[in-house]
N, C-alpha and C. Protein backbone atom coordinates (compact mmCIF):
# COMPACT_ATOMS: atom_id res chain seq x y z
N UNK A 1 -5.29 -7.37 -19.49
CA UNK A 1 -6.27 -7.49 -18.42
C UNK A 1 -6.92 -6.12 -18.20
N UNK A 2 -8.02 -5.87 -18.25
CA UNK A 2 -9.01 -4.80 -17.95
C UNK A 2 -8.64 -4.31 -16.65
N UNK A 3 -8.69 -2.67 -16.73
CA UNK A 3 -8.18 -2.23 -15.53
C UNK A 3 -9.07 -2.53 -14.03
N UNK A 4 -10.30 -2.72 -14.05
CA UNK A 4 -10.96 -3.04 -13.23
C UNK A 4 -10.13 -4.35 -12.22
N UNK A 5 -10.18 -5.21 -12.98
CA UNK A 5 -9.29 -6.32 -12.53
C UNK A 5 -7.52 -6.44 -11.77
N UNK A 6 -7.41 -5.76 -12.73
CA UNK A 6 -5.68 -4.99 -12.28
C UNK A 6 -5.80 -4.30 -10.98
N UNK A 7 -6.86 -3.65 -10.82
CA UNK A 7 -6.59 -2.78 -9.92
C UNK A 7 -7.37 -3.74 -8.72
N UNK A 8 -8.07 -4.16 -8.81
CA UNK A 8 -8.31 -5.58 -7.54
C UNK A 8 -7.49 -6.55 -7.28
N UNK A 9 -6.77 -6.88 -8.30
CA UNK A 9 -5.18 -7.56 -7.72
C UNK A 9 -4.51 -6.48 -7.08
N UNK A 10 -4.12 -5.45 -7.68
CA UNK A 10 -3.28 -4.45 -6.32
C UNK A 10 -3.44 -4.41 -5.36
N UNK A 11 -5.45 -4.04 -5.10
CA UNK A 11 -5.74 -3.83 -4.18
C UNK A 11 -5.48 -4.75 -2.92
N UNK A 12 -5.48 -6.27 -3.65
CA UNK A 12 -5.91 -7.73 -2.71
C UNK A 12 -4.11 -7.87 -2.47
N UNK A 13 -2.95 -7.43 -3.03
CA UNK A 13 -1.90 -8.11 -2.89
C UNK A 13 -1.46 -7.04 -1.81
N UNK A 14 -1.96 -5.26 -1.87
CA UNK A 14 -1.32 -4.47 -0.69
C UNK A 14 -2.14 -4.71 0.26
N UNK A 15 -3.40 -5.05 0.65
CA UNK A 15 -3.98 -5.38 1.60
C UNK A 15 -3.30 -7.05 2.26
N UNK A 16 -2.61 -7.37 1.55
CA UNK A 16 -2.04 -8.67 2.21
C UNK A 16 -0.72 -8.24 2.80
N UNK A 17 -0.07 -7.31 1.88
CA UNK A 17 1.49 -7.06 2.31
C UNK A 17 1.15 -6.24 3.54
N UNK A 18 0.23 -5.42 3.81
CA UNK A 18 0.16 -4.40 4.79
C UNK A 18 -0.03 -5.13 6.26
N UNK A 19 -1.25 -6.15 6.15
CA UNK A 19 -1.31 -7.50 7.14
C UNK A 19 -0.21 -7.61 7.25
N UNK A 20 1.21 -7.92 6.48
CA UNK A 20 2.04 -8.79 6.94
C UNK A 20 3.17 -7.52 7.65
N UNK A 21 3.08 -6.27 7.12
CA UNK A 21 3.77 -5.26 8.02
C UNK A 21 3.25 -5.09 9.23
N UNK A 22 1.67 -5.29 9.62
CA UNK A 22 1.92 -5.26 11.03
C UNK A 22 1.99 -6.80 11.65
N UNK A 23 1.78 -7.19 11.32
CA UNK A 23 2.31 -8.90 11.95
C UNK A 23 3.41 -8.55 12.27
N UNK A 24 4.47 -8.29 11.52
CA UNK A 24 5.98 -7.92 11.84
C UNK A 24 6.57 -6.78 12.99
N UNK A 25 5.80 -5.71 12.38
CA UNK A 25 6.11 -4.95 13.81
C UNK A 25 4.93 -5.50 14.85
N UNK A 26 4.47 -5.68 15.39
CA UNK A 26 3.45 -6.14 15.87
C UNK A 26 3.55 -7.12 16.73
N UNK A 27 4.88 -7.90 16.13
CA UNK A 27 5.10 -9.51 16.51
C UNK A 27 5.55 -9.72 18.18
N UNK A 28 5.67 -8.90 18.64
CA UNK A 28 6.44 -9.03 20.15
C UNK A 28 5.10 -8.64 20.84
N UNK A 29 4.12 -8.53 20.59
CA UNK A 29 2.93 -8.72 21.14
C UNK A 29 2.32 -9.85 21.42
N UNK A 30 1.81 -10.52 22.40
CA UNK A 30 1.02 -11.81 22.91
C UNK A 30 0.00 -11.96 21.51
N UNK A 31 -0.93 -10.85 21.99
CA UNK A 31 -2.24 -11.60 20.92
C UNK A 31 -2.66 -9.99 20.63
N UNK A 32 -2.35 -9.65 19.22
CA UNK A 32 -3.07 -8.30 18.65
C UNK A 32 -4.56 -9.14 18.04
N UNK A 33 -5.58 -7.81 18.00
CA UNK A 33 -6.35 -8.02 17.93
C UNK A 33 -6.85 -8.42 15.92
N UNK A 34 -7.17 -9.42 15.36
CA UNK A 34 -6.78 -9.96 14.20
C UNK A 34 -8.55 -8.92 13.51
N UNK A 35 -9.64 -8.68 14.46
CA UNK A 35 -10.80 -8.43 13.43
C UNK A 35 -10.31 -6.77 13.70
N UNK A 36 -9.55 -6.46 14.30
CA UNK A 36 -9.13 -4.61 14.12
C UNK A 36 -8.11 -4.50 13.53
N UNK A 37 -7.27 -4.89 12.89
CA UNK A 37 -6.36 -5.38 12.10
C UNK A 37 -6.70 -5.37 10.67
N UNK A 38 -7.26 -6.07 10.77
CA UNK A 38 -8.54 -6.44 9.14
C UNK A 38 -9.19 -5.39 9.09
N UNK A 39 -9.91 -4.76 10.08
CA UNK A 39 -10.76 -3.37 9.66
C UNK A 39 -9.75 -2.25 9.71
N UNK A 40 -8.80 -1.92 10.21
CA UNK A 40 -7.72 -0.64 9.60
C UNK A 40 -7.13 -1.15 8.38
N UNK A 41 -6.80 -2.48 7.92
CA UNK A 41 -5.95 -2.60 6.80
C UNK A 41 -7.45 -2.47 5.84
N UNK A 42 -8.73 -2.66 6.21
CA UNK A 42 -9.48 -2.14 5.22
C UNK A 42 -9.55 -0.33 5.06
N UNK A 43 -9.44 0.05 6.01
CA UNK A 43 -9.90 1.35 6.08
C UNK A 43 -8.67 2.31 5.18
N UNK A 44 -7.28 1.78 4.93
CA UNK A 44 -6.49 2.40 4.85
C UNK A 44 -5.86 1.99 3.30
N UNK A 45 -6.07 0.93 3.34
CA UNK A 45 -5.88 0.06 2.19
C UNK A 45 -6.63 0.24 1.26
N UNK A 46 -7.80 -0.51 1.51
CA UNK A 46 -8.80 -0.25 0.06
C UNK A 46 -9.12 0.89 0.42
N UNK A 47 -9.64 1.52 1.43
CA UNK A 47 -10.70 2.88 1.16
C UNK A 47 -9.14 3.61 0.61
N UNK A 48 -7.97 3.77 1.20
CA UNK A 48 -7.18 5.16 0.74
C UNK A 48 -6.74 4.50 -1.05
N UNK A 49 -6.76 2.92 -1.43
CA UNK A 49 -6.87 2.97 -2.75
C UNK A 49 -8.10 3.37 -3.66
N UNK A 50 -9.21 3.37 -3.38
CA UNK A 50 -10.55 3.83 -3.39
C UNK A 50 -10.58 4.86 -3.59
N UNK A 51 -9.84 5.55 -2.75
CA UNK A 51 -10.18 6.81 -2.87
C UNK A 51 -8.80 7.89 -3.71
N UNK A 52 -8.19 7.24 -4.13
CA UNK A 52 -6.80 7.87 -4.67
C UNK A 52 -7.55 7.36 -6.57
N UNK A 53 -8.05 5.92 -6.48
CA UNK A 53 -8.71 6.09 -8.06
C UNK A 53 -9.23 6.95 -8.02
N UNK A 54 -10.76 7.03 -7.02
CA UNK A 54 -11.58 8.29 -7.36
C UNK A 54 -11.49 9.37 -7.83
N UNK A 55 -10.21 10.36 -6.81
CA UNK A 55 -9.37 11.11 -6.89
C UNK A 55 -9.13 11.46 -8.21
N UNK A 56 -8.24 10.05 -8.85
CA UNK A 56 -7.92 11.02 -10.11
C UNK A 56 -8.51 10.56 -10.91
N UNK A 57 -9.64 9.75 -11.26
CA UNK A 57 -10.61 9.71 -12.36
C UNK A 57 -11.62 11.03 -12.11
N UNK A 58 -11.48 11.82 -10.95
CA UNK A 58 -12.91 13.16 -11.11
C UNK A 58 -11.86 14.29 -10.75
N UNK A 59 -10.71 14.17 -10.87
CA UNK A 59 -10.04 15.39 -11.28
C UNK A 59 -9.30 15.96 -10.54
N UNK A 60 -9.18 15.22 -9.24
CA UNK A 60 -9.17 15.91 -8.05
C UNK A 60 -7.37 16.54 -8.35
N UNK A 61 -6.99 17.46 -7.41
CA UNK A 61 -5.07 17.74 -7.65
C UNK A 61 -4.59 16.32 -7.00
N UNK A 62 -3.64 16.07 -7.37
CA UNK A 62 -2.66 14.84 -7.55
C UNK A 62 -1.89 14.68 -5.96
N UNK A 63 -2.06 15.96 -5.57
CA UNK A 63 -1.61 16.32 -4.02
C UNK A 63 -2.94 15.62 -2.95
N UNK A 64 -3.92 16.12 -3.45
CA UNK A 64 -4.89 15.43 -2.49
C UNK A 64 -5.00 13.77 -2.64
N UNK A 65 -5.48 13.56 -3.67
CA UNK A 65 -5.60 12.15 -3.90
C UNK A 65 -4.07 10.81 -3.68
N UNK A 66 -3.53 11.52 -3.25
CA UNK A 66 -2.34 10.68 -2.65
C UNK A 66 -1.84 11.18 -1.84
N UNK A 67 -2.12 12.34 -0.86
CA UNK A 67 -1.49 12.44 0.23
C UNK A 67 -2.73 12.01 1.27
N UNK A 68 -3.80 12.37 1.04
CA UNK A 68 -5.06 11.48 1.95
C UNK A 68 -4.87 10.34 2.51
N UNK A 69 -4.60 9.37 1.45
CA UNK A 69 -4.45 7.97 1.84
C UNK A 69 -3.09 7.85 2.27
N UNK A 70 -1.94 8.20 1.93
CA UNK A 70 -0.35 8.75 2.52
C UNK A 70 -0.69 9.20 4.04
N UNK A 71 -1.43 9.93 4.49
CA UNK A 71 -1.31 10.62 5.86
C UNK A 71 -2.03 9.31 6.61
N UNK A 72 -3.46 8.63 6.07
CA UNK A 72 -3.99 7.56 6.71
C UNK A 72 -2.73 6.24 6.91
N UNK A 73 -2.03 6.06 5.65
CA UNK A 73 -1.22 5.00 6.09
C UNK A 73 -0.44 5.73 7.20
N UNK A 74 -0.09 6.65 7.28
CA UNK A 74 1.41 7.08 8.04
C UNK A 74 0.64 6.83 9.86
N UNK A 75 -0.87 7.63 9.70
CA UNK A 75 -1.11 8.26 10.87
C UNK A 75 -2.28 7.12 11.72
N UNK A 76 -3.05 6.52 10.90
CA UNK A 76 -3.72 5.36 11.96
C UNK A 76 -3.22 4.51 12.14
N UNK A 77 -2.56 3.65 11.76
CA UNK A 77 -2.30 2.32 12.62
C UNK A 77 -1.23 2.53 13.65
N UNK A 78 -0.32 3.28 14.12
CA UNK A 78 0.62 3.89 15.09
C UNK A 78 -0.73 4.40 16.20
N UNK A 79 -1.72 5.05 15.99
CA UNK A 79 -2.67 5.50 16.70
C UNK A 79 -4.22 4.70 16.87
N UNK A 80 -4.00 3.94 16.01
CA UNK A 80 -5.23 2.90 16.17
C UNK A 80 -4.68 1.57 17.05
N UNK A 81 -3.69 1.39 16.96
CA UNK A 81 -3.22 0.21 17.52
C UNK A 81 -2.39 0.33 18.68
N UNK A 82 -1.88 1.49 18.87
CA UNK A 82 -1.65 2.33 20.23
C UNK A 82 -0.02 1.72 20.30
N UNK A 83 0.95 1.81 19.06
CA UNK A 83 2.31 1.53 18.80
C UNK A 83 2.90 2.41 19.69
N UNK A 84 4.34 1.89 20.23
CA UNK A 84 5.09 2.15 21.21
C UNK A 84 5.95 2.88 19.99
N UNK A 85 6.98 3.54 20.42
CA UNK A 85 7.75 4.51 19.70
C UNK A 85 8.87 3.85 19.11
N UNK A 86 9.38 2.48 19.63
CA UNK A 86 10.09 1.43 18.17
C UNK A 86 9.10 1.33 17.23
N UNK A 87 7.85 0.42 17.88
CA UNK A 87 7.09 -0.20 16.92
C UNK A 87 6.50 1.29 15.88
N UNK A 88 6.51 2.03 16.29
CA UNK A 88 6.16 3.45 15.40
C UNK A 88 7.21 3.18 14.21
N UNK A 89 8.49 3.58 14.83
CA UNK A 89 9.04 3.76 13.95
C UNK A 89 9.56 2.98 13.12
N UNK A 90 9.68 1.52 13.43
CA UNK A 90 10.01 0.45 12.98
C UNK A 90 8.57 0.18 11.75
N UNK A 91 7.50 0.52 11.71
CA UNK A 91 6.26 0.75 11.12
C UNK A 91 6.35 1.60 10.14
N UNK A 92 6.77 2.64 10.54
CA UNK A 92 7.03 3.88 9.08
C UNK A 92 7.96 3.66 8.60
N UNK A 93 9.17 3.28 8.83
CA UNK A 93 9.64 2.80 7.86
C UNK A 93 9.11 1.51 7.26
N UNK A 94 8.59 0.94 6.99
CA UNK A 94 8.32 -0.05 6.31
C UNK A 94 7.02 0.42 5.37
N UNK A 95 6.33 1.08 5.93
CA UNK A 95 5.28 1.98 5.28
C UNK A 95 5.48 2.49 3.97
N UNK A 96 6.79 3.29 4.57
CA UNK A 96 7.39 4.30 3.14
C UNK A 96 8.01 3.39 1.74
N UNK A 97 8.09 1.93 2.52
CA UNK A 97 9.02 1.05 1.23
C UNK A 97 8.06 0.14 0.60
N UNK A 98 6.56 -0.05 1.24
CA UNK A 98 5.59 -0.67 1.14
C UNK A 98 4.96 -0.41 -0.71
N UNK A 99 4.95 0.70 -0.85
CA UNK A 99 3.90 0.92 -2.06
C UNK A 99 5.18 1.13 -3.25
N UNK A 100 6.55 1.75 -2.79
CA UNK A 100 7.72 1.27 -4.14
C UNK A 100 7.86 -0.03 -3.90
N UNK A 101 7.97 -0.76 -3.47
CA UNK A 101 7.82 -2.21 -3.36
C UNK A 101 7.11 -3.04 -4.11
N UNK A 102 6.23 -3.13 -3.99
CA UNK A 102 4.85 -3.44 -4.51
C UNK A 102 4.81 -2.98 -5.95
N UNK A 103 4.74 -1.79 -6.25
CA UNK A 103 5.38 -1.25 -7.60
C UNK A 103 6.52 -1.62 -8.42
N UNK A 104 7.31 -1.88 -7.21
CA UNK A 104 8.65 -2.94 -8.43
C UNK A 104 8.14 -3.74 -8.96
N UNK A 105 7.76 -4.62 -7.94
CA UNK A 105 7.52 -6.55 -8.33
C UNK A 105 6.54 -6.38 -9.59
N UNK A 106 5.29 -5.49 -9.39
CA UNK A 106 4.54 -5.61 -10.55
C UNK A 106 5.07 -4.85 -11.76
N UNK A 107 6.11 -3.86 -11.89
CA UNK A 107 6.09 -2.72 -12.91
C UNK A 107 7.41 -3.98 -13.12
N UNK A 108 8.61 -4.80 -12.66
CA UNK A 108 9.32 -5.21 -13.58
C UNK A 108 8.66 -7.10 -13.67
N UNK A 109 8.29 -7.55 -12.83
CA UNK A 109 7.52 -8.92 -13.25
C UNK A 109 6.60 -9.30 -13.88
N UNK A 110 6.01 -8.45 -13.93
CA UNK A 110 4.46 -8.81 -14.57
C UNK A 110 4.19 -7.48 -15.93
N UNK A 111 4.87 -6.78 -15.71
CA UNK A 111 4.98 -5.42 -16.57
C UNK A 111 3.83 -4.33 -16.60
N UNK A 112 3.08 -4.49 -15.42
CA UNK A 112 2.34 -3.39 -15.00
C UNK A 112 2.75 -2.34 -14.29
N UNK A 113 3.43 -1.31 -14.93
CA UNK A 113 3.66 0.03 -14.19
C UNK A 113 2.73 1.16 -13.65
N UNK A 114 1.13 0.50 -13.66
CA UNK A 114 0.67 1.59 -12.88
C UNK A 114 0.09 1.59 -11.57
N UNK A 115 0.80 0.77 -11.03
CA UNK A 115 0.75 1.10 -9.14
C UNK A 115 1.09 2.58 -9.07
N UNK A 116 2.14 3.14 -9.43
CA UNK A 116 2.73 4.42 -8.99
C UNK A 116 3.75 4.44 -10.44
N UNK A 117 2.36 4.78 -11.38
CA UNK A 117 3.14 5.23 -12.85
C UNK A 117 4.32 6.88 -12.66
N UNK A 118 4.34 7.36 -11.88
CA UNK A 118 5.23 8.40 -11.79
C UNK A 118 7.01 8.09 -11.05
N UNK A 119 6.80 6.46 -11.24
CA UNK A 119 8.36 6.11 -11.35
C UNK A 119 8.52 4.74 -12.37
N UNK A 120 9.31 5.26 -13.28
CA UNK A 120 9.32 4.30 -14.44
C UNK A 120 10.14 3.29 -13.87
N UNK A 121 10.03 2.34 -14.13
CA UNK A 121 10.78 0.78 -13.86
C UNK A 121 10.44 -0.22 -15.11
N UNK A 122 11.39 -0.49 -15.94
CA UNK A 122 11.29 -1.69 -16.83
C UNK A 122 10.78 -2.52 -16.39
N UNK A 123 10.03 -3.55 -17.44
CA UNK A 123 9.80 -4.80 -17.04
C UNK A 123 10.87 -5.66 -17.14
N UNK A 124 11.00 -7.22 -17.11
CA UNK A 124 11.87 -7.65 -17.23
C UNK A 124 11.68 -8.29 -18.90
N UNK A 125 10.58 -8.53 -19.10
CA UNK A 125 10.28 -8.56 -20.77
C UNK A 125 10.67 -7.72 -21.09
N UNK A 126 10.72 -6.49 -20.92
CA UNK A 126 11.36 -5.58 -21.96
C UNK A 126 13.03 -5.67 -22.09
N UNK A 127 13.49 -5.85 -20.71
CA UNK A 127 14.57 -5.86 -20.66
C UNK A 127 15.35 -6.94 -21.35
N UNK A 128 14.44 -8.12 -21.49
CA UNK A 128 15.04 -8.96 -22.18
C UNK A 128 15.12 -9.37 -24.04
N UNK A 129 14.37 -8.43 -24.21
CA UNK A 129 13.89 -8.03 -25.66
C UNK A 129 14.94 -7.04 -26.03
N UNK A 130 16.03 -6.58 -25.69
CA UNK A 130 17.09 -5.98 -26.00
C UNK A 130 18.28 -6.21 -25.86
């Protein structure tokens, strides 16, 4: 599959998982607001994946182009959504397990390791080819 494509499934499957991290912390709330929700999981999601390709297709250091979108996940939605200090923290952690996560399922199910090619994980085809 052409990387163009690959990388719009990533994009469309962490923009779903990220929805479903704040649904979760989120959940002891009456009614969060669902169209500001959708616009931070855009802003943070695609633009910080957007901008982490960009990043390293024009050269940028490897520090910027993934800590940009790293500081946006960590630092708006705790401050955009005005999280209480469980829901903070109950949020970052899930944050931090969000993108190795996501990187498993595809680097050993499907055998695409480049969500976050700087941690090798077998596929399970390979694994079973030995």
């Amino acid at each position: 599959m052409p990387g163009t494509e690959r990388f719009a499934i990533f994009v469309a499957v962490s923009f779903f998982v990220f929805i479903v991290v704040l649904r979760l912390v989120l959940r002891r709330r009456p009614s969060q607001s669902w169209p500001l929700m959708v616009a931070l999981s855009a802003i943070v999601v695609v633009g910080g994946m957007l901008f982490a390709r960009w990043g390293q297709n024009t050269g940028l250091p490897w520090w910027v182009y993934y800590t940009a979108p790293a500081l946006a996940t960590f630092l708006l939605p705790p401050l955009v959504l005005r999280m209480s200090g469980r829901e903070s923290g109950n949020y970052l952690l899930l944050a931090v397990c969000m993108a190795p996560a996501i990187h498993a399922f595809f680097a050993f199910f499907i055998g695409w390791p480049d969500y976050m090619p700087f941690i090798p994980i077998p596929s399970m085809s390979d694994l079973l080819k030995h």
